[in-house]
Protein backbone atom coordinates (compact mmCIF):
# COMPACT_ATOMS: atom_id res chain seq x y z
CA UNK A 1 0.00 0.00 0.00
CA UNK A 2 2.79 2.35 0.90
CA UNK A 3 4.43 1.70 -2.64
CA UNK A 4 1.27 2.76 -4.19
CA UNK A 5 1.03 5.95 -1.95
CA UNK A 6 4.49 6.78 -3.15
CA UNK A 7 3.60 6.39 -6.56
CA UNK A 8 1.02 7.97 -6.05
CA UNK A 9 2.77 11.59 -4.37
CA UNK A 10 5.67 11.16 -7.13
CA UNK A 11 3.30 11.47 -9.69
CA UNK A 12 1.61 14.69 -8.17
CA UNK A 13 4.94 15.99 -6.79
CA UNK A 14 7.28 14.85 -8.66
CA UNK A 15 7.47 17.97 -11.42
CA UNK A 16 7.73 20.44 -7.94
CA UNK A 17 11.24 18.62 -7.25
CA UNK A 18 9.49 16.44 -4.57
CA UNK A 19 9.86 12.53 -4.47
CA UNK A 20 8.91 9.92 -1.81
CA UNK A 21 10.58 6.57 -1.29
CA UNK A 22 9.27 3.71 0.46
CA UNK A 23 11.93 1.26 1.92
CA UNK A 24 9.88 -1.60 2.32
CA UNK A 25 12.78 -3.57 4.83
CA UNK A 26 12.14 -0.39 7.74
CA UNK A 27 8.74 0.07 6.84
CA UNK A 28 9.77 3.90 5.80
CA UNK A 29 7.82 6.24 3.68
CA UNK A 30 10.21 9.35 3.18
CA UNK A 31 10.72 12.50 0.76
CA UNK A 32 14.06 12.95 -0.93
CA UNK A 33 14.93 16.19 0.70
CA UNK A 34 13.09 17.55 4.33
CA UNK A 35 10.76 19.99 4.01
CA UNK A 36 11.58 23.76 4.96
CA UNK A 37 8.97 26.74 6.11
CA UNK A 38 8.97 28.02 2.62
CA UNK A 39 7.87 24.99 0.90
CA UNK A 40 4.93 23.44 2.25
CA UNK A 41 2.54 20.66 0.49
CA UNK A 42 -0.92 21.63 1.57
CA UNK A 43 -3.04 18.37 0.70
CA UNK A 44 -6.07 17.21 2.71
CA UNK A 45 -5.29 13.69 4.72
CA UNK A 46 -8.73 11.65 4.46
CA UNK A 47 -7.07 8.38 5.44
CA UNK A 48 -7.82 8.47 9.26
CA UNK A 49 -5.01 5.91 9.69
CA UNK A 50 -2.31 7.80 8.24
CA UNK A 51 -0.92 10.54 9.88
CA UNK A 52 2.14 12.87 8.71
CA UNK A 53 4.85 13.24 11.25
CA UNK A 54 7.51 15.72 10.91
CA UNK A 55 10.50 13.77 12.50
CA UNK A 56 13.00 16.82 13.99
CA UNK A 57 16.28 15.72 15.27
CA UNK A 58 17.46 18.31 18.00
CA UNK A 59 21.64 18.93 17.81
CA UNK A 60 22.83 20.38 21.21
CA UNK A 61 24.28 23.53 21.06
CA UNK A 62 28.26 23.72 21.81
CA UNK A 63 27.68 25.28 25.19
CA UNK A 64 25.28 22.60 25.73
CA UNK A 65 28.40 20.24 25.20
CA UNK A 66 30.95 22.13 27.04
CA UNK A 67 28.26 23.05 30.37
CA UNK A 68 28.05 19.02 30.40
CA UNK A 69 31.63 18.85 30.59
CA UNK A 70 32.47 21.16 33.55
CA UNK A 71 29.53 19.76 35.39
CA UNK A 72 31.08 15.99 34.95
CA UNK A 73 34.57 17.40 35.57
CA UNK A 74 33.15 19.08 39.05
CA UNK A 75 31.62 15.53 39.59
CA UNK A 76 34.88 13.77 39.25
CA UNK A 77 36.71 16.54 41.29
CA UNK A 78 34.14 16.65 44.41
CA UNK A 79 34.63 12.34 44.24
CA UNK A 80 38.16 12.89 44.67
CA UNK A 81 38.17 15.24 47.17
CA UNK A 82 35.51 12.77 49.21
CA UNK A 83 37.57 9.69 48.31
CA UNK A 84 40.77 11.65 50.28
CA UNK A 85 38.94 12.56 53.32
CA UNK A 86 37.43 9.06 53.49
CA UNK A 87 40.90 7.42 53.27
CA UNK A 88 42.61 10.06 55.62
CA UNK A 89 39.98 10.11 58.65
């Protein structure tokens, strides 16, 4: 069924510079490039079983990355510190 829907968009979309691809081993229904704010398909969805989901992947920012850092770094110092007094008193 999902070969035929992909058919099916490529031959609506496929002059706009759209195409779908179904990968029938991950069960995957995809376009060939994602979608940006600009370029929006506007189509009505009358299959109440089918529902479009925009899959975002979030990157963390490089302070993101580098807060993580210090706060494992402070980790690893305070265990030290801890481990000393333990071994001391």
């Amino acid at each position: 069924m999902l070969t035929d829907l992909a058919s099916l968009f490529n031959s609506l979309y496929a002059a706009d510079g759209f195409a779908a691809v179904y990968d029938p081993v991950a069960d995957l229904l995809s376009l060939n490039h994602p979608l940006t704010e600009f370029k929006t398909l506007f189509i009505q969805n009358t299959d109440p079983g089918l529902d479009l989901v925009e899959q975002v992947q979030l990157i963390p920012a490089p302070a993101s990355i580098v807060l993580l850092g210090i706060g494992l770094w402070t980790l690893g110092i305070a265990g030290r510190r801890v481990r000393a007094l333990v071994d001391e008193g």
